[in-house]
N, C-alpha and C. Protein backbone atom coordinates (compact mmCIF):
# COMPACT_ATOMS: atom_id res chain seq x y z
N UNK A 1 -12.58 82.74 -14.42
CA UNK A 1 -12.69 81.46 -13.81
C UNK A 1 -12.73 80.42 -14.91
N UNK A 2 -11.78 79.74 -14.50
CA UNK A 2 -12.21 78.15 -15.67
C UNK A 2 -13.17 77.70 -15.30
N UNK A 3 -13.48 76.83 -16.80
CA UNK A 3 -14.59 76.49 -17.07
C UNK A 3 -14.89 74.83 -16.48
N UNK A 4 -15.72 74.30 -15.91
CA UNK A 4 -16.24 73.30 -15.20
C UNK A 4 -15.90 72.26 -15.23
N UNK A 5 -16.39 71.98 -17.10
CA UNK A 5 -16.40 71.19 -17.61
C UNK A 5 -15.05 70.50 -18.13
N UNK A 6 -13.88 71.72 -18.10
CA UNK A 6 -12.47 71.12 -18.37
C UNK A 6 -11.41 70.83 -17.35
N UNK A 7 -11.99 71.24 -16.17
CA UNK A 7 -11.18 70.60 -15.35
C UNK A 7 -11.40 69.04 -14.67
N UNK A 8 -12.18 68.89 -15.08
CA UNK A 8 -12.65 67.21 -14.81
C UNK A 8 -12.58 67.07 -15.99
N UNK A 9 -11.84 65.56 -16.06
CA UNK A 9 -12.11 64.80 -17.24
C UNK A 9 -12.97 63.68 -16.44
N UNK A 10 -13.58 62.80 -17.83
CA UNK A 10 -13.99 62.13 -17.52
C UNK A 10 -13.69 60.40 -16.78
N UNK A 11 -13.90 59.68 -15.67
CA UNK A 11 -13.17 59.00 -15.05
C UNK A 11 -13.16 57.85 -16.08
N UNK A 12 -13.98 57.72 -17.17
CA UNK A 12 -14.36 56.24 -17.62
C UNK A 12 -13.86 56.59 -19.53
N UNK A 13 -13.22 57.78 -19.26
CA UNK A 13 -12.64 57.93 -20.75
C UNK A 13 -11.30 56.60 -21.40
N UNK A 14 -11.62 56.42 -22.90
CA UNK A 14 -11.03 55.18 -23.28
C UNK A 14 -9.21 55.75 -23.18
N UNK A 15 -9.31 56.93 -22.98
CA UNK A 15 -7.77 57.30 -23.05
C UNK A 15 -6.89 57.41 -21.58
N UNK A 16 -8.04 57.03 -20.21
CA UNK A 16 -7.03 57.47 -19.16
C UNK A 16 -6.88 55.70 -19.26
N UNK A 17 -7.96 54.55 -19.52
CA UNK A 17 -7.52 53.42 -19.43
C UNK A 17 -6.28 52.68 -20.22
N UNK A 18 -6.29 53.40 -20.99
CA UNK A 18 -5.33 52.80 -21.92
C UNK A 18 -3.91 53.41 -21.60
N UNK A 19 -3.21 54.36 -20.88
CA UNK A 19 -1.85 54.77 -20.34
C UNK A 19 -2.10 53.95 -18.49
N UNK A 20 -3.40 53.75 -18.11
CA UNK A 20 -3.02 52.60 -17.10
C UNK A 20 -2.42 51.32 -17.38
N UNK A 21 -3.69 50.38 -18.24
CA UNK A 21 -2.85 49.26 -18.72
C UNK A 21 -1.84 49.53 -19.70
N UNK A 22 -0.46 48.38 -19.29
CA UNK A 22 0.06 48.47 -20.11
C UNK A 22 0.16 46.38 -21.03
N UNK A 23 -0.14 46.80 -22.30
CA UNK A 23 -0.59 45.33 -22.58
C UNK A 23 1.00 44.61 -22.66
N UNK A 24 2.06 45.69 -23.34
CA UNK A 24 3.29 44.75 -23.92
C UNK A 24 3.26 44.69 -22.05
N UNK A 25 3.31 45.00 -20.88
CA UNK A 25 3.80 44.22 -19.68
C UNK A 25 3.61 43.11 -19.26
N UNK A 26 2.01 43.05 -19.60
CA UNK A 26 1.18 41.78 -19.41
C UNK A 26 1.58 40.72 -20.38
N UNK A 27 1.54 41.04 -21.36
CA UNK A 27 1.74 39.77 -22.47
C UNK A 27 3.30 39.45 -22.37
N UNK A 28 3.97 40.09 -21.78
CA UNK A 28 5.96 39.56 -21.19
C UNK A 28 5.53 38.55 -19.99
N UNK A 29 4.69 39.06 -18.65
CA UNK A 29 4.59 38.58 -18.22
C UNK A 29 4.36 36.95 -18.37
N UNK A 30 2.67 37.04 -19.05
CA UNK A 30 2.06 35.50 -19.51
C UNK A 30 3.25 34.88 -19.98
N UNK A 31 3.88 34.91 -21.27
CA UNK A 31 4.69 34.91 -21.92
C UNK A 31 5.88 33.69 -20.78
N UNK A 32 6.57 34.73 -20.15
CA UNK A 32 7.35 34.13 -19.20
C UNK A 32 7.09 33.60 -18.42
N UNK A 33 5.58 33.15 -17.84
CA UNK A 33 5.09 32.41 -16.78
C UNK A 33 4.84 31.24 -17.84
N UNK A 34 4.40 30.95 -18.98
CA UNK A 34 4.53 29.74 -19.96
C UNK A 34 5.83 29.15 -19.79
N UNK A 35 6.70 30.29 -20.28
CA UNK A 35 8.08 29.53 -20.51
C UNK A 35 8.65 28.79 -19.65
N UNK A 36 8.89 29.37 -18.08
CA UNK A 36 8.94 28.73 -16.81
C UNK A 36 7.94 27.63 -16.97
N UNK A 37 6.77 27.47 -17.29
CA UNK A 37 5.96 26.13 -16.76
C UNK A 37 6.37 25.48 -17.74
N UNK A 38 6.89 25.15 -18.92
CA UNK A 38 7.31 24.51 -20.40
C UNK A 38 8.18 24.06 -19.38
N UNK A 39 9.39 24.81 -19.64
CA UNK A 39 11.15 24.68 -18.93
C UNK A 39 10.79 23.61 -17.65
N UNK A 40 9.93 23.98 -16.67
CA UNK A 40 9.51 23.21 -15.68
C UNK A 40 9.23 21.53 -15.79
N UNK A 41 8.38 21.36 -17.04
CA UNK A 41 7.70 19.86 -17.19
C UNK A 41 9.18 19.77 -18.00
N UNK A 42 9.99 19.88 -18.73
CA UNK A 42 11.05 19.26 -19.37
C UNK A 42 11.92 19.41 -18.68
N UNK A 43 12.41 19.80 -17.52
CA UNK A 43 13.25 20.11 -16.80
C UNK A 43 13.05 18.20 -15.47
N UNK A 44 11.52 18.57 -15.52
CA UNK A 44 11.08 16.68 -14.25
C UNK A 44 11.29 16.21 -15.38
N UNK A 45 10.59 15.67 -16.66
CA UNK A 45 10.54 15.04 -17.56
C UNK A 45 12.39 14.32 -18.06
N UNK A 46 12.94 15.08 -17.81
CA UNK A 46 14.26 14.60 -18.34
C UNK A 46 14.98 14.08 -17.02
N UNK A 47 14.88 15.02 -15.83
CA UNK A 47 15.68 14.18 -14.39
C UNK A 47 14.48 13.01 -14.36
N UNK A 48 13.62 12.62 -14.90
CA UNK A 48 13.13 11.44 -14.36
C UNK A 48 13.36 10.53 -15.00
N UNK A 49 13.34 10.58 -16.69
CA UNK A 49 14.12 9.43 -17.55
C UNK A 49 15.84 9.42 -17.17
N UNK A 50 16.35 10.66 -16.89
CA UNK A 50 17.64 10.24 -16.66
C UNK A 50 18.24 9.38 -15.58
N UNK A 51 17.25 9.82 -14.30
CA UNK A 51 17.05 8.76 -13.48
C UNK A 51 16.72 7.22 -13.72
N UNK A 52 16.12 7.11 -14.12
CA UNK A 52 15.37 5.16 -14.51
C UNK A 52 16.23 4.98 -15.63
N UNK A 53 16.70 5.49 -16.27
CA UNK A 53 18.35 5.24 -17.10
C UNK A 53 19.16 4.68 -15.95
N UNK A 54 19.70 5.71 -15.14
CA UNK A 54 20.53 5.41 -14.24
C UNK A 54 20.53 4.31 -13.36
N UNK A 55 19.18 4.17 -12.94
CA UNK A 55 18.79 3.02 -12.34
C UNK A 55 18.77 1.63 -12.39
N UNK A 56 18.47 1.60 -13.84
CA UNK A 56 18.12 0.47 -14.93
C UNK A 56 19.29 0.17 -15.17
N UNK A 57 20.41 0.93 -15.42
CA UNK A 57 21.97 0.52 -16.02
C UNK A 57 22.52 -0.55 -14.15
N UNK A 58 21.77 -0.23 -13.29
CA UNK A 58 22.75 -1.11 -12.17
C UNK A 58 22.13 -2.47 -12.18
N UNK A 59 21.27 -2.80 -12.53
CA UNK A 59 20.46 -3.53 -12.67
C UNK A 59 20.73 -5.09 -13.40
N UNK A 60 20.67 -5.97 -12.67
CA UNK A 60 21.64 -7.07 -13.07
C UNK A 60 20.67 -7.53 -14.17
N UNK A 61 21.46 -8.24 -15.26
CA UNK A 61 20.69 -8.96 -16.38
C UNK A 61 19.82 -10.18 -15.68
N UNK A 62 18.77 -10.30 -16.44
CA UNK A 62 18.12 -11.52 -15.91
C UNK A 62 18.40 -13.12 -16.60
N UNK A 63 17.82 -13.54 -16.10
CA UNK A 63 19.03 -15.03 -16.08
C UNK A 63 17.79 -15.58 -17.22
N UNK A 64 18.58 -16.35 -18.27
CA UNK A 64 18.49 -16.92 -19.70
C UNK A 64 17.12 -17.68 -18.70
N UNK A 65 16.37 -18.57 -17.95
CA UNK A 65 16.05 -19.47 -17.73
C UNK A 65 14.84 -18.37 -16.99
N UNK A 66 14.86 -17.21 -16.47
CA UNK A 66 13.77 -16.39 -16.40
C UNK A 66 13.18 -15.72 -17.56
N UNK A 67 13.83 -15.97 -18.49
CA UNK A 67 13.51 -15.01 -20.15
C UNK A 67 12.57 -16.04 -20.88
N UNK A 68 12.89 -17.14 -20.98
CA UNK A 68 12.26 -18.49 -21.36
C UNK A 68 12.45 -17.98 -22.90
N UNK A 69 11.98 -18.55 -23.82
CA UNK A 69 12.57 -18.87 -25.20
C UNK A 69 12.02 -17.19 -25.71
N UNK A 70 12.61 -16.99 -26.65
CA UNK A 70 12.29 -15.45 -27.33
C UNK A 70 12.03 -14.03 -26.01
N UNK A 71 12.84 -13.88 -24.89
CA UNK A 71 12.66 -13.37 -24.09
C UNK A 71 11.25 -13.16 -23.30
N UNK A 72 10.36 -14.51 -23.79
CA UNK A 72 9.16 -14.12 -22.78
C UNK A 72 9.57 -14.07 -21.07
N UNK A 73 8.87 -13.18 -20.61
CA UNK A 73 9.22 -13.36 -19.15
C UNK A 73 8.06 -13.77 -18.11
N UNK A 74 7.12 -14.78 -18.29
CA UNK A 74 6.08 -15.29 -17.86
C UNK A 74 6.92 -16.47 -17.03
N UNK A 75 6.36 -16.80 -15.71
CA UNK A 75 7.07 -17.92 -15.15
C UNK A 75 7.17 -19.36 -15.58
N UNK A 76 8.07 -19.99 -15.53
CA UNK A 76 8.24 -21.64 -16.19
C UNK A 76 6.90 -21.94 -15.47
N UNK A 77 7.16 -23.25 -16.39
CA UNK A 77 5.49 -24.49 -15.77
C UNK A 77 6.23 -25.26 -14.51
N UNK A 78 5.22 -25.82 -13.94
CA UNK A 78 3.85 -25.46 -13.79
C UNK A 78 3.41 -23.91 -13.43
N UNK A 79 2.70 -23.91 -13.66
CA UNK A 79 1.72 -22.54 -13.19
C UNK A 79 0.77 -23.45 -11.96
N UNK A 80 1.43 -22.81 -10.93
CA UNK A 80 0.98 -23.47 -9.51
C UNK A 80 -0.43 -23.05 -9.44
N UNK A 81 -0.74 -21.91 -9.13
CA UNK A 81 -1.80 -21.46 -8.89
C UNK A 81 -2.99 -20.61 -9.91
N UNK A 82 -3.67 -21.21 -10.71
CA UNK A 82 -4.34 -20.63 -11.87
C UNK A 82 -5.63 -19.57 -11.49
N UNK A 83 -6.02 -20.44 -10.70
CA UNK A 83 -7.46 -19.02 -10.25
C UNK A 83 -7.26 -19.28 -8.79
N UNK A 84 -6.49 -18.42 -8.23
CA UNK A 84 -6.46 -18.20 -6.84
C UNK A 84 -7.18 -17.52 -5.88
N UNK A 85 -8.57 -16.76 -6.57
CA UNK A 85 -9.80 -16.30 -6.31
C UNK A 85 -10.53 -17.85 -5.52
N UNK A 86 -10.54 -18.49 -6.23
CA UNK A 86 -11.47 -19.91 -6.28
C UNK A 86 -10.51 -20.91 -5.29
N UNK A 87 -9.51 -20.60 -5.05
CA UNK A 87 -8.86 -21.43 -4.64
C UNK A 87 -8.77 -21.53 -2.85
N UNK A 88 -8.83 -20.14 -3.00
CA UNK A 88 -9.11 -19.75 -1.12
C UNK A 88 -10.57 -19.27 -0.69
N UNK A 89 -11.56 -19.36 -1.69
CA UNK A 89 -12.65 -19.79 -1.69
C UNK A 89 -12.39 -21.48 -1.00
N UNK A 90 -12.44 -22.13 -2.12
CA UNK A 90 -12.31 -23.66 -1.75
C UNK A 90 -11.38 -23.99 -0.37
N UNK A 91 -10.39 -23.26 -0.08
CA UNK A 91 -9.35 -23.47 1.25
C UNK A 91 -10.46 -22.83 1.84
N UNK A 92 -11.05 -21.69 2.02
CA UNK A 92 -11.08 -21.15 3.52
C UNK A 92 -12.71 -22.34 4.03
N UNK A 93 -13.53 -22.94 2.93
CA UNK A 93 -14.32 -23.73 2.95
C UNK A 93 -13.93 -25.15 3.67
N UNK A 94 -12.86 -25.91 3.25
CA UNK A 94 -12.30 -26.45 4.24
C UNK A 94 -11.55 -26.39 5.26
N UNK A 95 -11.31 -25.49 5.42
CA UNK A 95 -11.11 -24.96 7.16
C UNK A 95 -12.21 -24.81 8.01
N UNK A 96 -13.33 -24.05 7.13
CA UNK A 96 -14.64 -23.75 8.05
C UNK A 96 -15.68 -25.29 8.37
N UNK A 97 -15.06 -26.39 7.49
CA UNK A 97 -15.62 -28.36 7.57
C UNK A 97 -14.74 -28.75 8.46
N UNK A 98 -13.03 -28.12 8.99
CA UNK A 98 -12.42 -29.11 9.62
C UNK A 98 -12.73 -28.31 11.10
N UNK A 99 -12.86 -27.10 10.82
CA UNK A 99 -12.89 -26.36 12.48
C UNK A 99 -14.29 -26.90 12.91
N UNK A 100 -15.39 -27.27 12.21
CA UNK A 100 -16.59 -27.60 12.49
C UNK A 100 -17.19 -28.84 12.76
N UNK A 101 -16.02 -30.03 12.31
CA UNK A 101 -16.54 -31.23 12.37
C UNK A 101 -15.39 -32.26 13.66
N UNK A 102 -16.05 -33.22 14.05
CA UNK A 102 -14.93 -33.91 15.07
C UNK A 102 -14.29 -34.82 14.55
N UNK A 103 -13.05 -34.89 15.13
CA UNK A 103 -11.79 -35.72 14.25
C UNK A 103 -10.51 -36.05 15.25
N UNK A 104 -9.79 -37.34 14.64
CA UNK A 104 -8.57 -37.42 15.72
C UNK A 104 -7.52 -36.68 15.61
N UNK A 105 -6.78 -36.44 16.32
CA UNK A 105 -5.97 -35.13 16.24
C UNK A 105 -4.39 -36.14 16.00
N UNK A 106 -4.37 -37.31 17.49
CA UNK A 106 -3.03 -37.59 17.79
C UNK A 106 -3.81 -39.43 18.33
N UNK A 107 -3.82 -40.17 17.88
CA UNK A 107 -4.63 -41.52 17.91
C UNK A 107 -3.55 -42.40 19.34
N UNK A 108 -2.17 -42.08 19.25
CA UNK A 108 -1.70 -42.81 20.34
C UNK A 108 -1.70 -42.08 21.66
N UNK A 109 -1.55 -40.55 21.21
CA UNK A 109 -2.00 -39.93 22.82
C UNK A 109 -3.69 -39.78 22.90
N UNK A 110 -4.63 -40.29 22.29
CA UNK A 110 -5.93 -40.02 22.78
C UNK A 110 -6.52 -38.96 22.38
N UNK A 111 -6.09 -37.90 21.40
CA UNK A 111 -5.98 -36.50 21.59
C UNK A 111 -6.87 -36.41 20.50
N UNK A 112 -8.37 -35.61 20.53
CA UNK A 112 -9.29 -35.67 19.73
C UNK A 112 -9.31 -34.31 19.15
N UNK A 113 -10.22 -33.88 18.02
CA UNK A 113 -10.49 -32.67 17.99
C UNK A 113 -12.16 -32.45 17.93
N UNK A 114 -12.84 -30.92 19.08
CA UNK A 114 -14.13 -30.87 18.64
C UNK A 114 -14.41 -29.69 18.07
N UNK A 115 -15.85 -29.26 17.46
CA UNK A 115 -16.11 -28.59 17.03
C UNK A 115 -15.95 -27.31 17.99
N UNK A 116 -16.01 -25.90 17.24
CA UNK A 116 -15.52 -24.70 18.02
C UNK A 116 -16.84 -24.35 18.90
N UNK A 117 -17.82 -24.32 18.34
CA UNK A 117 -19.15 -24.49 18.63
C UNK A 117 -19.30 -25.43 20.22
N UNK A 118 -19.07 -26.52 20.34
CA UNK A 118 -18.72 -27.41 20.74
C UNK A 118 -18.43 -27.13 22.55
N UNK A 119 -17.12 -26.69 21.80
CA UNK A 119 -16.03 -26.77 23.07
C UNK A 119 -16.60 -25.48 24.16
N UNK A 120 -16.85 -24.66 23.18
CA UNK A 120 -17.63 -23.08 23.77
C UNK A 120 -18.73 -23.64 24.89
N UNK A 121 -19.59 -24.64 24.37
CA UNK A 121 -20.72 -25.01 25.00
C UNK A 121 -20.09 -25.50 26.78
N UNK A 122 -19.07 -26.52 26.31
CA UNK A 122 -18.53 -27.15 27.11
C UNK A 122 -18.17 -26.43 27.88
N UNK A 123 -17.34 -25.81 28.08
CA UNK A 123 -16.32 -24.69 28.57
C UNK A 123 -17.58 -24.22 29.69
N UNK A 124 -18.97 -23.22 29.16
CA UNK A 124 -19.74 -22.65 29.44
C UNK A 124 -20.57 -23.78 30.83
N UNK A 125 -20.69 -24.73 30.21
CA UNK A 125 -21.61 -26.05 31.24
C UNK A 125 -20.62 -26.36 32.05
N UNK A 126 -19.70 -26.84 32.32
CA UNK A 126 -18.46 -27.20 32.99
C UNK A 126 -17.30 -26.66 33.80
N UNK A 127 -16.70 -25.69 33.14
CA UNK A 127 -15.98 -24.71 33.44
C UNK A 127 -14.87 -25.23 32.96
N UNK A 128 -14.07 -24.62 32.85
CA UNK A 128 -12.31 -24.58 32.33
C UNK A 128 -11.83 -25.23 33.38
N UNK A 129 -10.35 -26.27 33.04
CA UNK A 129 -9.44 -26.84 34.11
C UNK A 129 -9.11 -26.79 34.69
N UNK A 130 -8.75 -26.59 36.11
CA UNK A 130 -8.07 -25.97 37.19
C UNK A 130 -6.48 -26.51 36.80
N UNK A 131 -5.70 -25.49 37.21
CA UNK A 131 -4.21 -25.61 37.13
C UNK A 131 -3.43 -25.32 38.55
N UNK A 132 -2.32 -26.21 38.79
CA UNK A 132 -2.23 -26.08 39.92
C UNK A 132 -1.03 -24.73 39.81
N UNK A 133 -0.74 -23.05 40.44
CA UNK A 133 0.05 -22.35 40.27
C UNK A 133 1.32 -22.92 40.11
N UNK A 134 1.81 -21.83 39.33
CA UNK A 134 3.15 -22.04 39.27
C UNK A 134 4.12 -20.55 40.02
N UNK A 135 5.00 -21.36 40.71
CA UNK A 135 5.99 -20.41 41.08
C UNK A 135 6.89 -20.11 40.19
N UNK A 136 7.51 -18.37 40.50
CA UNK A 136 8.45 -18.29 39.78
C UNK A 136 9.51 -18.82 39.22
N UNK A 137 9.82 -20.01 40.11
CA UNK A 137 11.22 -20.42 40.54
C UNK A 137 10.99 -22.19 39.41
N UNK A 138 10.03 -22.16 39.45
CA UNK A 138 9.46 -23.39 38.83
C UNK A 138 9.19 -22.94 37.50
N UNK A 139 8.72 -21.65 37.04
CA UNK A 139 8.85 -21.35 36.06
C UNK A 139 9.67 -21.07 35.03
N UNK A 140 10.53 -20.95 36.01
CA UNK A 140 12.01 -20.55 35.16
C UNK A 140 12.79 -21.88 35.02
N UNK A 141 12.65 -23.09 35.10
CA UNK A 141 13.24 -24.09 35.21
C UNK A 141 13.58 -24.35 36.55
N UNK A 142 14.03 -23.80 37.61
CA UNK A 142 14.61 -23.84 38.68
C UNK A 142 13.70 -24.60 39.82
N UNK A 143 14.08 -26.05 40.16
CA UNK A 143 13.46 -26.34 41.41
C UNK A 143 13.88 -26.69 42.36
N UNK A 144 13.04 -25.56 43.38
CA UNK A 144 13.66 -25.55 44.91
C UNK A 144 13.70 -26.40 45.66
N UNK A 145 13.04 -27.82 45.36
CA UNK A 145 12.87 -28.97 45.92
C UNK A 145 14.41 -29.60 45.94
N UNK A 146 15.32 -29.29 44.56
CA UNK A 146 16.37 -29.82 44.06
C UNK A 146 17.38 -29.25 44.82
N UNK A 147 17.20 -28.06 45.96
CA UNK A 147 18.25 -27.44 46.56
C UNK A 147 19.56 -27.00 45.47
N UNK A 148 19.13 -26.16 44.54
CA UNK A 148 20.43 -25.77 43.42
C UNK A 148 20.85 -24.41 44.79
């Protein structure tokens, strides 16, 4: 009878691991998964400058009077709007003095303006205008009075 001990090898011996892995497979592999990701970024890298080349060549010259002296390309004077932060600050401030305060609107038709505040109140104490309906036929320009 054979002996015990030689028909088992051992499972964690350095010699069955080493005919499993094989390293030259692995290191071809890595190897070629670099090269593909290299090839990859220079492959976008070049269709994207060749593109904005392409792009840039249809691209009409800009006019001597947008270049301003030594090709700056900052807009001619005036410079309309300098701090436009501050500026619609200051606008939306007088809108919120003209919507708020009373004023004439139209002096030969009578036509005033009141505060928003105001009119709300009014509206609320009073009620809104009565209108007399309108028919279709009147709406559309058409009146039946006129027998068309």
């Amino acid at each position: 009878m054979a002996d015990p001990k030689k028909t088992h090898e051992e499972p964690h011996s350095s010699g069955q691991f080493d005919r499993e892995i094989h390293m030259r497979s692995i290191l071809y592999f890595v190897v070629g998964i670099a090269v593909l990701t290299i090839g990859a970024f220079v492959l976008a890298w070049s269709l994207g400058s060749g593109l904005e080349s392409y792009l840039a060549s249809g691209d009409p010259e800009p006019l001597p009077v947008a270049q301003g002296p030594a090709g700056d390309t900052t807009p001619p004077l005036p410079h309309l709007q300098t701090h436009p932060y501050e500026d619609m600050v200051e606008l939306r401030a007088e809108e919120e003095a003209h919507l708020a305060s009373y004023g004439m609107v139209d002096e030969a038709r009578n036509k005033i303006r009141i505060p928003i505040d105001a009119a709300i109140e009014r509206a609320a104490r009073e009620g809104l205008p009565r209108w007399e309906p309108v028919s279709p036929d009147t709406a559309n320009g058409n009146n039946p009075a006129e027998g068309r």
